[in-house]
PDB file of N, CA and C in Angstrom:
ATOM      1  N   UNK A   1       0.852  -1.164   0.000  1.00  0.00           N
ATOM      2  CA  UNK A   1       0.000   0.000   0.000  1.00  0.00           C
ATOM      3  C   UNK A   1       0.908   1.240   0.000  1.00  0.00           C
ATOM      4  N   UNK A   2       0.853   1.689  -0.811  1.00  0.00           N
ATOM      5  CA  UNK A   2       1.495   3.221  -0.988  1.00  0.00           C
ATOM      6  C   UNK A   2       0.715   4.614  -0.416  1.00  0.00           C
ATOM      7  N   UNK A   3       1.419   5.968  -0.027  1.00  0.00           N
ATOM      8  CA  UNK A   3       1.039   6.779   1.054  1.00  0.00           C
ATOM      9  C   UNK A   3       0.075   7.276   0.094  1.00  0.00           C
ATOM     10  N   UNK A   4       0.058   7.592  -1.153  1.00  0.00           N
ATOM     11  CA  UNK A   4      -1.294   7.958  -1.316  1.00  0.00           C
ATOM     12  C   UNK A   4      -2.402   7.334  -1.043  1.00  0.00           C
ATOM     13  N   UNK A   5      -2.831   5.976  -1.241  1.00  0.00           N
ATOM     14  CA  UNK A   5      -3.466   5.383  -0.652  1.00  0.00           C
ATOM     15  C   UNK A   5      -3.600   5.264   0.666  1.00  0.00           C
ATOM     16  N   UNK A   6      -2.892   5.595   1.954  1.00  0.00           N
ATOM     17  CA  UNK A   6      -3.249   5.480   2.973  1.00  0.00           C
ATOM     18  C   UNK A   6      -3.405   6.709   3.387  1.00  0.00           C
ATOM     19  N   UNK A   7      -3.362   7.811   2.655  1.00  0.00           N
ATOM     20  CA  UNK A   7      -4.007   9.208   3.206  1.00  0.00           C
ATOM     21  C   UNK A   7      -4.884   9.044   2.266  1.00  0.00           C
ATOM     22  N   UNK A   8      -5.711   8.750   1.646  1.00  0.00           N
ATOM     23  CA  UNK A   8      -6.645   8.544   0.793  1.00  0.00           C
ATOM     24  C   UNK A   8      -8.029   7.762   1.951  1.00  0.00           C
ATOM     25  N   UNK A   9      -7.529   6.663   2.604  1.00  0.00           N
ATOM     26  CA  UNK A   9      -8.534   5.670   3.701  1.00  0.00           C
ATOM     27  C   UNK A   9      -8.501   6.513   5.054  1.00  0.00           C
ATOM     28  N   UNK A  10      -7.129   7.009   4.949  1.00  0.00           N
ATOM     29  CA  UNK A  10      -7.190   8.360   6.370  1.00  0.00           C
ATOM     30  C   UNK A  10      -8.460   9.252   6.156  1.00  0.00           C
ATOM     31  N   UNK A  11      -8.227   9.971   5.163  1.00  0.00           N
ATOM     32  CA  UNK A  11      -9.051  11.082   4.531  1.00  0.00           C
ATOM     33  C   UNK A  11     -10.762  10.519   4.772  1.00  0.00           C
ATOM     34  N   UNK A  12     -11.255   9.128   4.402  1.00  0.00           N
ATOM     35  CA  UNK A  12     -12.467   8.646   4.215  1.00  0.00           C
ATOM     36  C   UNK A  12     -13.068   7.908   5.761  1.00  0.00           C
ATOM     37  N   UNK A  13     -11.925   7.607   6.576  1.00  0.00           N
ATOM     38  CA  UNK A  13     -12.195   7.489   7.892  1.00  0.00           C
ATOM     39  C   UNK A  13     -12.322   8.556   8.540  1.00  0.00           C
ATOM     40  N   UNK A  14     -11.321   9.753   8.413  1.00  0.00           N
ATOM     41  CA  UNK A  14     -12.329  10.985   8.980  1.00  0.00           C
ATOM     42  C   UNK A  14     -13.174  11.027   9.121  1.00  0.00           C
ATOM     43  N   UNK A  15     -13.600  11.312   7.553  1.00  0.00           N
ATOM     44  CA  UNK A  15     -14.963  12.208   6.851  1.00  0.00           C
ATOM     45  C   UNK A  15     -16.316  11.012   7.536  1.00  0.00           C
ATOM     46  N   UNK A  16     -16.149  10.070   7.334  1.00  0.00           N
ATOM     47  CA  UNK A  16     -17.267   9.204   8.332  1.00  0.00           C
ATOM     48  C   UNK A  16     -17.048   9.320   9.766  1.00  0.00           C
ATOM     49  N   UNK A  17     -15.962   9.956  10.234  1.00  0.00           N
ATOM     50  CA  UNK A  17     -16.393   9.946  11.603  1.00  0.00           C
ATOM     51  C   UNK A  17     -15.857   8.950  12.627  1.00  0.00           C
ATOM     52  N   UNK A  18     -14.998   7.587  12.285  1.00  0.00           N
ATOM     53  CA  UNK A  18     -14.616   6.785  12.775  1.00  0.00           C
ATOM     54  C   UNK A  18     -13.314   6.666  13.343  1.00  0.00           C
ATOM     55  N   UNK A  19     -12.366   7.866  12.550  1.00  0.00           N
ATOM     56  CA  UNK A  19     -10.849   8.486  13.468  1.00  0.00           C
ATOM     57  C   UNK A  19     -11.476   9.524  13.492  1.00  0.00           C
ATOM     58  N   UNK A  20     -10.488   9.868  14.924  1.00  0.00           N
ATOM     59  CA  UNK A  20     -10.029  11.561  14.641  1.00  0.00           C
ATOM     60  C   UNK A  20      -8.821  11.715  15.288  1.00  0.00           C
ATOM     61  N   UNK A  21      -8.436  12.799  14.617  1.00  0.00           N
ATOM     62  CA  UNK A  21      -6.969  13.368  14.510  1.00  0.00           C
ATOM     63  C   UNK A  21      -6.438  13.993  16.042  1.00  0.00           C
ATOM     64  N   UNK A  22      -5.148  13.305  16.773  1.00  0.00           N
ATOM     65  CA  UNK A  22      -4.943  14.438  18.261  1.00  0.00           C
ATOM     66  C   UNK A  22      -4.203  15.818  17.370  1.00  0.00           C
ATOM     67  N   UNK A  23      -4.767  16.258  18.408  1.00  0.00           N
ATOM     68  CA  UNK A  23      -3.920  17.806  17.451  1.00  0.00           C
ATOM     69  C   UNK A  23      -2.635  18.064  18.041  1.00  0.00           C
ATOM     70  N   UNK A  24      -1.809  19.053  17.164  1.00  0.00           N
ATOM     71  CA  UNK A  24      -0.672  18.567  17.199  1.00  0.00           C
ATOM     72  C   UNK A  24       0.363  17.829  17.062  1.00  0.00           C
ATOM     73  N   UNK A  25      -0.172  16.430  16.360  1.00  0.00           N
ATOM     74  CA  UNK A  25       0.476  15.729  16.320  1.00  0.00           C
ATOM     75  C   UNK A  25       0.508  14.955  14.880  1.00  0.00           C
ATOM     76  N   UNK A  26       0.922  13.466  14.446  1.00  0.00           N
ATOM     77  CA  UNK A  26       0.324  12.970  13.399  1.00  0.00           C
ATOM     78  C   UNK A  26       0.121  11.471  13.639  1.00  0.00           C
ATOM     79  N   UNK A  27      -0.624  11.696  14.743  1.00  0.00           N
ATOM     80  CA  UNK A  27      -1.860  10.315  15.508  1.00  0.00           C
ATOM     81  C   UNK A  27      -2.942  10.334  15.163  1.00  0.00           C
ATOM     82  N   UNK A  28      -3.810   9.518  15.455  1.00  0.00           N
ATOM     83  CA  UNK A  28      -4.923   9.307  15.126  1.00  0.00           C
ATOM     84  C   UNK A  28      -5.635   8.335  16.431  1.00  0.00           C
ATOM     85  N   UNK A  29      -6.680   8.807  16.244  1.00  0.00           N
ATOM     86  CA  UNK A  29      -7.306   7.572  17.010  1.00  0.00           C
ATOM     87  C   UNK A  29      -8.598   7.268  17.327  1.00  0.00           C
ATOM     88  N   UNK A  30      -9.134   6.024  17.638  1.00  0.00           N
ATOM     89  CA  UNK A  30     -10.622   5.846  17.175  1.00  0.00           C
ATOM     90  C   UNK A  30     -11.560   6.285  17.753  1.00  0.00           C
ATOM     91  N   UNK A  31     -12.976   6.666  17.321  1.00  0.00           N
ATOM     92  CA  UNK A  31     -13.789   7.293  17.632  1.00  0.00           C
ATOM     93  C   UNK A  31     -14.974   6.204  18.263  1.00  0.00           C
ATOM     94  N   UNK A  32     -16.376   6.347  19.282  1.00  0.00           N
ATOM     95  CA  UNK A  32     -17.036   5.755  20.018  1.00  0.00           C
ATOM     96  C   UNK A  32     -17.512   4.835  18.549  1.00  0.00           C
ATOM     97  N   UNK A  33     -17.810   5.909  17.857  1.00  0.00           N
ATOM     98  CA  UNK A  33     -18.604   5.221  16.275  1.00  0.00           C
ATOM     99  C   UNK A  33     -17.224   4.789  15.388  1.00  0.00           C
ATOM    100  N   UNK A  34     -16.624   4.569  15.493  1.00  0.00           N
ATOM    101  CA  UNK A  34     -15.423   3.882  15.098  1.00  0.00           C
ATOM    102  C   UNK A  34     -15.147   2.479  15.732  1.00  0.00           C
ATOM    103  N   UNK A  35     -15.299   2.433  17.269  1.00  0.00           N
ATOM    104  CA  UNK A  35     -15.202   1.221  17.757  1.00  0.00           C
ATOM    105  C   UNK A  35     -16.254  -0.070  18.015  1.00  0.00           C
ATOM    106  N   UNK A  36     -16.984   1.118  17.659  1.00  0.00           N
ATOM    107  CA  UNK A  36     -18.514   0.113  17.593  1.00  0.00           C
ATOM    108  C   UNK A  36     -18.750  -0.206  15.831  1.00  0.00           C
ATOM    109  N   UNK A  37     -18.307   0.334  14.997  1.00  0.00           N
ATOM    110  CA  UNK A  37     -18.321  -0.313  14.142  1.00  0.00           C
ATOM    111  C   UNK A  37     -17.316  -1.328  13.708  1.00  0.00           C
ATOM    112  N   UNK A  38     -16.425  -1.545  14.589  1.00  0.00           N
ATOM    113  CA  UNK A  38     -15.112  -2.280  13.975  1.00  0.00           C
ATOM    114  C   UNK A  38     -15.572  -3.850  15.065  1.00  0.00           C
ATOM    115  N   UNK A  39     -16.673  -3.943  16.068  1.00  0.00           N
ATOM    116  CA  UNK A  39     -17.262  -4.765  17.024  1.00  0.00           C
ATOM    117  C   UNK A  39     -18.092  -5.562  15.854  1.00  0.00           C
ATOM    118  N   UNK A  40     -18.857  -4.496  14.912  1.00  0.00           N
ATOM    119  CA  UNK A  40     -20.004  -5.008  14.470  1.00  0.00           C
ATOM    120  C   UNK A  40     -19.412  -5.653  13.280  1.00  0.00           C
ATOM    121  N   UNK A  41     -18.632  -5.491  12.757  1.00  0.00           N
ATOM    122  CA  UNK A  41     -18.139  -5.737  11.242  1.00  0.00           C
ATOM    123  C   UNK A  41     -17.265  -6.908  11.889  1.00  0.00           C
ATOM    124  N   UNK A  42     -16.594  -7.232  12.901  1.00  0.00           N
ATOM    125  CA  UNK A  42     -16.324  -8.831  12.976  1.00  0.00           C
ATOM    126  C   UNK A  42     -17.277  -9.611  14.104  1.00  0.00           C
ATOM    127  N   UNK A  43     -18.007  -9.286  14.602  1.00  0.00           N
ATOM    128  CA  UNK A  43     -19.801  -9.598  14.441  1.00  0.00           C
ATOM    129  C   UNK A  43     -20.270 -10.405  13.191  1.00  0.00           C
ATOM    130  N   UNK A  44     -20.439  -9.775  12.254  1.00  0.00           N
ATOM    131  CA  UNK A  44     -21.049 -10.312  10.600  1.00  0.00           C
ATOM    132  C   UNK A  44     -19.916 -11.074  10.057  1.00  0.00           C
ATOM    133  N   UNK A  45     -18.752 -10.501  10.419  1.00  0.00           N
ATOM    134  CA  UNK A  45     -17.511 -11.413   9.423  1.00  0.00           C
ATOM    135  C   UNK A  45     -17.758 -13.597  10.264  1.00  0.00           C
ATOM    136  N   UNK A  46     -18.154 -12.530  11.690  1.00  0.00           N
ATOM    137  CA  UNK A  46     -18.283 -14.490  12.474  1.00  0.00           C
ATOM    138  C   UNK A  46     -19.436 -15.290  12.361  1.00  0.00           C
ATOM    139  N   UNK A  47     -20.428 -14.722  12.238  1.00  0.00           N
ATOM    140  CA  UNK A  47     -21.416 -14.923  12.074  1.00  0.00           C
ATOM    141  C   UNK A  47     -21.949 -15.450  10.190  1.00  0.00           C
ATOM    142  N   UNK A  48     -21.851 -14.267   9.790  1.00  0.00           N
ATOM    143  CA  UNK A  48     -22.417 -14.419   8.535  1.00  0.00           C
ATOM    144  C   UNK A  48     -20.992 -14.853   7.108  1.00  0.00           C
ATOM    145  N   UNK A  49     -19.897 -14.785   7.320  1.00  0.00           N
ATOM    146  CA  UNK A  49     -19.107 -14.812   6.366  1.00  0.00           C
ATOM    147  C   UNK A  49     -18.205 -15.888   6.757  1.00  0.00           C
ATOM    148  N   UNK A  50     -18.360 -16.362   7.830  1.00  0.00           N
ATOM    149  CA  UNK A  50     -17.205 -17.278   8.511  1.00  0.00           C
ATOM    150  C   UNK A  50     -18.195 -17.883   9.489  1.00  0.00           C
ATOM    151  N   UNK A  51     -19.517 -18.792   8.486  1.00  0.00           N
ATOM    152  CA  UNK A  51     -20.249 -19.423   9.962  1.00  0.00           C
ATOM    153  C   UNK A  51     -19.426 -20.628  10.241  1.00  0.00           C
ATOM    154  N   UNK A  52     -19.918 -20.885  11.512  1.00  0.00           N
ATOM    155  CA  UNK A  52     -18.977 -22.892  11.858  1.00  0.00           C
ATOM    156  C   UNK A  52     -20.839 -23.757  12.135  1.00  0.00           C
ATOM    157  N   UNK A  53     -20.037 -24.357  11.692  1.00  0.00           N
ATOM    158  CA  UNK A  53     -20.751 -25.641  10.842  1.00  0.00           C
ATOM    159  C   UNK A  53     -20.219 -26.832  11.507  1.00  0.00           C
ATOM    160  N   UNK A  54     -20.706 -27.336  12.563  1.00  0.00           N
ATOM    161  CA  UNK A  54     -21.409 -28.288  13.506  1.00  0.00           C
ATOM    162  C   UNK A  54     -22.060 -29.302  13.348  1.00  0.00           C
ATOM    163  N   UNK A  55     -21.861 -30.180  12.495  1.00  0.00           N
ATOM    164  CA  UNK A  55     -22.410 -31.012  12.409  1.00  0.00           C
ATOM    165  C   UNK A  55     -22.335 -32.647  12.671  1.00  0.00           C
TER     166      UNK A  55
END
């Protein structure tokens, strides 16, 4: 992955709201709606994309 591309997913995690930036600095870090979506999305990845199969 090259830096345009990762200020490119920086840039689009902002803008939704899921980082935000400490000031002053060049950190980042996750937001309430950032961590609850990163809960829910391997939620569905266990559930629905990776079921176990018990049989």
């Amino acid at each position: 992955m090259n830096a345009a591309k990762v200020s490119r997913l920086i840039k689009r995690l902002r803008v939704h709201g899921l980082i935000k930036k400490v000031a002053g600095s060049y950190k980042y870090y996750l937001t309430k709606l950032g961590k609850e979506t990163i809960v829910m999305a391997l939620k569905i990845k266990e559930m629905v994309i990776i079921p176990d199969f018990n049989f």
